[in-house]
PDB file of N, CA and C in Angstrom:
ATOM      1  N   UNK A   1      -4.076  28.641 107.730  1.00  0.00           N
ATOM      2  CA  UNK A   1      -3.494  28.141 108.960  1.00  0.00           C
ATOM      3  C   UNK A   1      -2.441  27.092 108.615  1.00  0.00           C
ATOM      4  N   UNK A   2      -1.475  27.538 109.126  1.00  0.00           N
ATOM      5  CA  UNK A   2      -0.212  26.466 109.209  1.00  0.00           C
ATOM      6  C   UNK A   2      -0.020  25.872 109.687  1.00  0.00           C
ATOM      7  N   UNK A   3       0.413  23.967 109.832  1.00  0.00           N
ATOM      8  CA  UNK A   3       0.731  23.279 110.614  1.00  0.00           C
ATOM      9  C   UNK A   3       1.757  22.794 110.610  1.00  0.00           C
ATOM     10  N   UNK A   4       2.414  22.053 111.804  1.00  0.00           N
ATOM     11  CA  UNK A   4       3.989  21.725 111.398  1.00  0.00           C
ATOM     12  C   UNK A   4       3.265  20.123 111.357  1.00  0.00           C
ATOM     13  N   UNK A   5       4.334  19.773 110.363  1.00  0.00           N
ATOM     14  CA  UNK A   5       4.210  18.020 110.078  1.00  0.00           C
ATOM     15  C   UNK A   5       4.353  17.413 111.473  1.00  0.00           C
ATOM     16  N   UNK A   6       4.953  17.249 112.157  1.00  0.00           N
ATOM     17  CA  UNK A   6       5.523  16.502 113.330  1.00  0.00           C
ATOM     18  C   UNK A   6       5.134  17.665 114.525  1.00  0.00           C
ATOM     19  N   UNK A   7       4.243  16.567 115.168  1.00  0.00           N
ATOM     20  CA  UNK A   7       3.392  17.042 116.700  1.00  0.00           C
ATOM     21  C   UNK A   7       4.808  16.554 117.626  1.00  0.00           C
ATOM     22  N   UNK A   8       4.750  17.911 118.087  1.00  0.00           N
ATOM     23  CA  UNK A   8       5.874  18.108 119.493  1.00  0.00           C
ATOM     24  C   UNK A   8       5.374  17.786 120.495  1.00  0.00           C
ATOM     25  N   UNK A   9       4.083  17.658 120.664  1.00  0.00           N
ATOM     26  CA  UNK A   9       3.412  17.224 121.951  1.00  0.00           C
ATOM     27  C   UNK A   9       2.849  15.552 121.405  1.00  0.00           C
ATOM     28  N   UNK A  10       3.227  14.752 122.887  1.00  0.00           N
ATOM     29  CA  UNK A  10       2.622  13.461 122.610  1.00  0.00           C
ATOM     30  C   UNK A  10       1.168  13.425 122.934  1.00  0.00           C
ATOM     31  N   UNK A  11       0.508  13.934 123.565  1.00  0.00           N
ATOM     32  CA  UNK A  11      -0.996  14.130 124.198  1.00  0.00           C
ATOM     33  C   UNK A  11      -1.549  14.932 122.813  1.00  0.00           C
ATOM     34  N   UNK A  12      -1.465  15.139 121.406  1.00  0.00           N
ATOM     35  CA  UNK A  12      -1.913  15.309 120.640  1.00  0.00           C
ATOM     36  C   UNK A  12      -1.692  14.466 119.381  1.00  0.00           C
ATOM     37  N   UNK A  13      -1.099  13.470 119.693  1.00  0.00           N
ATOM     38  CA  UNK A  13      -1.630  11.751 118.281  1.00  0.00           C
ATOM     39  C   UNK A  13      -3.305  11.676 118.410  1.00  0.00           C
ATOM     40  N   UNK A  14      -2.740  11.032 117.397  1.00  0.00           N
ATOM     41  CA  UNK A  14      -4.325  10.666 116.774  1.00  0.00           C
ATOM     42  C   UNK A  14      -4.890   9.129 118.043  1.00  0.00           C
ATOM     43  N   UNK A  15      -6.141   9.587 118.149  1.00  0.00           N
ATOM     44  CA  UNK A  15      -7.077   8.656 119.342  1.00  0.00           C
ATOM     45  C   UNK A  15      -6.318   7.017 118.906  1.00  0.00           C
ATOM     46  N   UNK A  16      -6.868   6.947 117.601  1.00  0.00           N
ATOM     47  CA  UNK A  16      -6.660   5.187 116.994  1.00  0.00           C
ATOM     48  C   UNK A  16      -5.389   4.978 117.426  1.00  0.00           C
ATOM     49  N   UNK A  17      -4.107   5.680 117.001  1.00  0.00           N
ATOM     50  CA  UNK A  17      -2.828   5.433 117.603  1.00  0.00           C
ATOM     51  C   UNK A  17      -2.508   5.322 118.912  1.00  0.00           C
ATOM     52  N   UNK A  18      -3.115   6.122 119.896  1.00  0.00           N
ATOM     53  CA  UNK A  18      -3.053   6.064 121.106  1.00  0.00           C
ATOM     54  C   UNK A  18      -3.269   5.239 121.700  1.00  0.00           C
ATOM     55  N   UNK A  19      -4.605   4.193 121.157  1.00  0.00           N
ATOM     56  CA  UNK A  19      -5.268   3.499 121.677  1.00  0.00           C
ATOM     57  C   UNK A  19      -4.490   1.754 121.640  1.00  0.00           C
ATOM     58  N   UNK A  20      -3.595   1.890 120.252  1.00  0.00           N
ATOM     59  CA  UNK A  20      -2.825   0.593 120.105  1.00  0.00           C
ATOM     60  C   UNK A  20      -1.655   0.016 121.025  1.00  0.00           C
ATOM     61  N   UNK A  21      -1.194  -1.126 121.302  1.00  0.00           N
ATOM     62  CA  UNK A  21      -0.304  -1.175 122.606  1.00  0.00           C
ATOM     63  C   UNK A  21       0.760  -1.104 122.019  1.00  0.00           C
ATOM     64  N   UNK A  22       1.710  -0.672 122.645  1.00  0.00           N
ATOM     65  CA  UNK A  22       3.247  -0.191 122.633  1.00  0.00           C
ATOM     66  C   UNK A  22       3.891  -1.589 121.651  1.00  0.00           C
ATOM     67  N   UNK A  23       5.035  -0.786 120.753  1.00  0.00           N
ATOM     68  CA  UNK A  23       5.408  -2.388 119.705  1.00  0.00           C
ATOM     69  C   UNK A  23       6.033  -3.320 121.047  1.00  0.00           C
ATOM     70  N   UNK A  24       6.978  -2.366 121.896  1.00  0.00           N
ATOM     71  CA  UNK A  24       7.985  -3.083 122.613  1.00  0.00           C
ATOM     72  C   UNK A  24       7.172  -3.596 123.458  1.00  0.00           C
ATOM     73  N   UNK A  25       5.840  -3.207 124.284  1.00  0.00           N
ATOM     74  CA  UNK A  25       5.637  -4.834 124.993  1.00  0.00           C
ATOM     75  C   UNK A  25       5.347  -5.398 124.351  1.00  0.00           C
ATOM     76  N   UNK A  26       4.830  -4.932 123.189  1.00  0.00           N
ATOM     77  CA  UNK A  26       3.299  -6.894 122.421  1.00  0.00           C
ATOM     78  C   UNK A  26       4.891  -7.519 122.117  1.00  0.00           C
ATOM     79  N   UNK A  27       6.166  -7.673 121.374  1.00  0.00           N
ATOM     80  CA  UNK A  27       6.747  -8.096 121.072  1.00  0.00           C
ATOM     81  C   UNK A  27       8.038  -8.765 122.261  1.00  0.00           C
ATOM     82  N   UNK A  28       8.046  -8.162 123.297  1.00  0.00           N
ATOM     83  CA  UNK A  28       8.955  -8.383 124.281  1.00  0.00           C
ATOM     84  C   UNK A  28       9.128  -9.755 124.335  1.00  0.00           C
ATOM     85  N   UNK A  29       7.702 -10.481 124.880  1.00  0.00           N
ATOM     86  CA  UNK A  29       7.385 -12.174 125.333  1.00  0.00           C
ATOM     87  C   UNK A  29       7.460 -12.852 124.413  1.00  0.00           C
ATOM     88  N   UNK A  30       7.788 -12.460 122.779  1.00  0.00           N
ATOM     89  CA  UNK A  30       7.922 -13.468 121.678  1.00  0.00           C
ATOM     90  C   UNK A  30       9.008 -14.180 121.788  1.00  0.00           C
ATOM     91  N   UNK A  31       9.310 -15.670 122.062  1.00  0.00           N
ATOM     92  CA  UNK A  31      11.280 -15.772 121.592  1.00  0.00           C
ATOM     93  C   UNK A  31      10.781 -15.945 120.414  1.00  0.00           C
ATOM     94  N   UNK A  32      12.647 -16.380 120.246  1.00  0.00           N
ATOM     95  CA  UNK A  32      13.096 -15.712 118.725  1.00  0.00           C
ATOM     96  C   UNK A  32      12.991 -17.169 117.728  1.00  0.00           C
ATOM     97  N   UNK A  33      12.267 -16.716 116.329  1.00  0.00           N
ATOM     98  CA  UNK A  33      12.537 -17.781 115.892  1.00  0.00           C
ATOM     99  C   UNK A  33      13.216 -18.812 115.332  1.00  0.00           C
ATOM    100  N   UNK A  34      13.067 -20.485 115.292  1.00  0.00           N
ATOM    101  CA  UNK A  34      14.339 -21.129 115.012  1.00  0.00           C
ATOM    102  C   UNK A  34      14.779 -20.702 113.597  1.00  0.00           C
ATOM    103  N   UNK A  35      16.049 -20.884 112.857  1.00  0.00           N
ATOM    104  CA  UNK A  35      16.556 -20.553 112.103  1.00  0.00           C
ATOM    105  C   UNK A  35      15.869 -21.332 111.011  1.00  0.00           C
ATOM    106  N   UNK A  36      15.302 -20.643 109.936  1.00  0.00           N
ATOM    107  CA  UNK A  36      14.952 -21.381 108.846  1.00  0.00           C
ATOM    108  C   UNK A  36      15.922 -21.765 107.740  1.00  0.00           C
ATOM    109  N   UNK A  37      15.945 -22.952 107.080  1.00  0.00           N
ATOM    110  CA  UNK A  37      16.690 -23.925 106.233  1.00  0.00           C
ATOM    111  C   UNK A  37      15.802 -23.595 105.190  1.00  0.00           C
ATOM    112  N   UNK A  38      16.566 -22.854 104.182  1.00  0.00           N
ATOM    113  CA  UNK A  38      15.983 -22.734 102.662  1.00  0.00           C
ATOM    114  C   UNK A  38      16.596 -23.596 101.507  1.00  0.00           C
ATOM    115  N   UNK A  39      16.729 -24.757 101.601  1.00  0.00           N
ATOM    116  CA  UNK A  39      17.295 -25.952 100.999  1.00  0.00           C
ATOM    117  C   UNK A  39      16.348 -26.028 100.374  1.00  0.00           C
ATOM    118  N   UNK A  40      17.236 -25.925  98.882  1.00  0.00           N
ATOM    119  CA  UNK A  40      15.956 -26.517  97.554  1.00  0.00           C
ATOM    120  C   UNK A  40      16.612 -27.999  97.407  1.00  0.00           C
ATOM    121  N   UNK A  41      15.177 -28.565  97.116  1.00  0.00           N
ATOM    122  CA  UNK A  41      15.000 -30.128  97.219  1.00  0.00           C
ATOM    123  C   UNK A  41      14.606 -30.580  95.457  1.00  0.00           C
ATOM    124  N   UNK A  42      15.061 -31.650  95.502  1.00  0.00           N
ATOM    125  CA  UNK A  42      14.660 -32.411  94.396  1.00  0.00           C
ATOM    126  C   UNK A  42      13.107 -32.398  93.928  1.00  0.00           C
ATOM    127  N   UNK A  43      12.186 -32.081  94.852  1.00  0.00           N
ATOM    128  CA  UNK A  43      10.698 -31.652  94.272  1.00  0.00           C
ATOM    129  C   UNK A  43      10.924 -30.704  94.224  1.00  0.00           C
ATOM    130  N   UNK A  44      11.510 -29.667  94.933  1.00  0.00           N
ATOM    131  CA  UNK A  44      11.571 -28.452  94.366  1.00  0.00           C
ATOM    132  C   UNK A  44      11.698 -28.179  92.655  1.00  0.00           C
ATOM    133  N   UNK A  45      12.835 -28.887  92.648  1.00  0.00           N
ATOM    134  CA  UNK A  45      13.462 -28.763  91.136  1.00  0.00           C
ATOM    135  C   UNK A  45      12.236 -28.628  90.245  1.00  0.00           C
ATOM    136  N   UNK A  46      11.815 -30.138  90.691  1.00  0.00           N
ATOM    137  CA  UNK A  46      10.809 -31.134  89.760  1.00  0.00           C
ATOM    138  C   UNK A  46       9.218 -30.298  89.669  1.00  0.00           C
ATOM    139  N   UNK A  47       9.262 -29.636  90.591  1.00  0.00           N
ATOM    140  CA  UNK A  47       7.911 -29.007  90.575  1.00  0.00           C
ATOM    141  C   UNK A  47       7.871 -27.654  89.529  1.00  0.00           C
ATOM    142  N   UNK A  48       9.114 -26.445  89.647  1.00  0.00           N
ATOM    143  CA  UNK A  48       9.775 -25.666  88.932  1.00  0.00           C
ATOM    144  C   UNK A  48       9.527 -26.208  87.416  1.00  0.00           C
ATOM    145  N   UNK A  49       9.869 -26.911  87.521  1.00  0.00           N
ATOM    146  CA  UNK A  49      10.222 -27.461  85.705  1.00  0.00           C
ATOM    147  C   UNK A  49       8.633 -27.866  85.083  1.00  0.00           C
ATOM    148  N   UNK A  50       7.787 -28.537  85.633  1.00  0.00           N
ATOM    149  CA  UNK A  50       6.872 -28.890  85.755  1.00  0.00           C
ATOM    150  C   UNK A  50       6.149 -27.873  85.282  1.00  0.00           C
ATOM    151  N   UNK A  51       5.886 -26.809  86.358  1.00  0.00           N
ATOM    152  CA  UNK A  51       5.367 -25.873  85.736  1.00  0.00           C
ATOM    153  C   UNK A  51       5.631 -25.219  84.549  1.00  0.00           C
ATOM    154  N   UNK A  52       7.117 -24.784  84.352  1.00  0.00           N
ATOM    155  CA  UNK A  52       7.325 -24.030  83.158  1.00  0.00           C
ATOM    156  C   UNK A  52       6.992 -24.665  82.249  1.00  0.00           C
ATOM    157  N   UNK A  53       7.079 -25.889  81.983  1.00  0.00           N
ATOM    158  CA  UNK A  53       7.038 -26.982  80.808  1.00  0.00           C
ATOM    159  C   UNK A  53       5.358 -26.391  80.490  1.00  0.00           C
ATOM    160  N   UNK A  54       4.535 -27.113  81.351  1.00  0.00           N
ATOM    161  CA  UNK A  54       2.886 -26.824  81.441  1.00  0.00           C
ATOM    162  C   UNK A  54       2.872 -25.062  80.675  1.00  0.00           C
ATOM    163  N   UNK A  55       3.427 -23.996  80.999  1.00  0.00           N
ATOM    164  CA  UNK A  55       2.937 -23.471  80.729  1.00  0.00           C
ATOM    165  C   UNK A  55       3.586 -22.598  79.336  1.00  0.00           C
ATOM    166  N   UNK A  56       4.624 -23.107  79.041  1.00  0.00           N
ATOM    167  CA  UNK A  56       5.234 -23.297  77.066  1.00  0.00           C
ATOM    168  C   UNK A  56       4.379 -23.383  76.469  1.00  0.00           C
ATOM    169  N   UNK A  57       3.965 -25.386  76.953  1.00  0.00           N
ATOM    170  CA  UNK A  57       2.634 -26.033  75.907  1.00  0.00           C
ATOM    171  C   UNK A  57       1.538 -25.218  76.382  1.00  0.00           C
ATOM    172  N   UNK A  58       0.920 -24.626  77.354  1.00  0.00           N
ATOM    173  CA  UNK A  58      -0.712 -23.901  77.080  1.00  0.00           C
ATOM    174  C   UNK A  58      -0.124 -22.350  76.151  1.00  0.00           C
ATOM    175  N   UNK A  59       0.492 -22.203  76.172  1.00  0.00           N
ATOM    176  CA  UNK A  59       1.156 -20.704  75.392  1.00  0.00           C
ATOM    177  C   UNK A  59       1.354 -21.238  73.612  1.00  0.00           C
ATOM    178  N   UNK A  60       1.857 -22.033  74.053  1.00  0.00           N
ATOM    179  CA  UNK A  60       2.438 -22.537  71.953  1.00  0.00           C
ATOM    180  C   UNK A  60       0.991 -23.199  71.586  1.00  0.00           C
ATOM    181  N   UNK A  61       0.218 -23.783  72.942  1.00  0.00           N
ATOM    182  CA  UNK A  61      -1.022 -24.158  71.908  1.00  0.00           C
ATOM    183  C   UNK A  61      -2.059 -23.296  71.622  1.00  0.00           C
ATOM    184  N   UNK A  62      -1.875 -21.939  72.280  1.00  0.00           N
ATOM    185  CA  UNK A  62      -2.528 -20.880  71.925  1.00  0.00           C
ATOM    186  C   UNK A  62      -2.023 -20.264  70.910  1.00  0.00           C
ATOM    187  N   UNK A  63      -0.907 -19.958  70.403  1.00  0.00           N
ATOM    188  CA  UNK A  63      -0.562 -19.722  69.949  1.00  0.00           C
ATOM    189  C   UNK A  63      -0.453 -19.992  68.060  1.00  0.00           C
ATOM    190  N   UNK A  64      -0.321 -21.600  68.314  1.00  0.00           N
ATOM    191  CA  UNK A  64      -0.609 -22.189  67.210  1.00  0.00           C
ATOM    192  C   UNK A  64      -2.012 -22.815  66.724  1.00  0.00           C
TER     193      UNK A  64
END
């Protein structure tokens, strides 16, 4: 028996799908969010470095 990939009829999805609410209302009443600022900061830096440093010395002291 052959089936086609893509159901031409909507009254034959699967129950679980049927049962979930539409994307466009759950999302309609969201506003939109404020614009996020991805500004790297001076802890940023400091934290970055921090780590790599930490993990040289646990590597070279395994190592050696």
């Amino acid at each position: 028996m052959r089936r086609a990939l893509v159901l031409t009829n909507e009254t034959a999805r699967h129950w679980l799908r049927a049962s979930l609410p539409q994307r466009r209302r759950m999302f309609a009443d969201v506003p939109q969010a404020d614009v996020v600022d991805w500004r790297l900061t001076a802890s940023d830096v400091r934290g970055v470095a921090t780590t790599y440093f930490a993990t040289v010395a646990a590597v070279l002291a395994f190592i050696i």
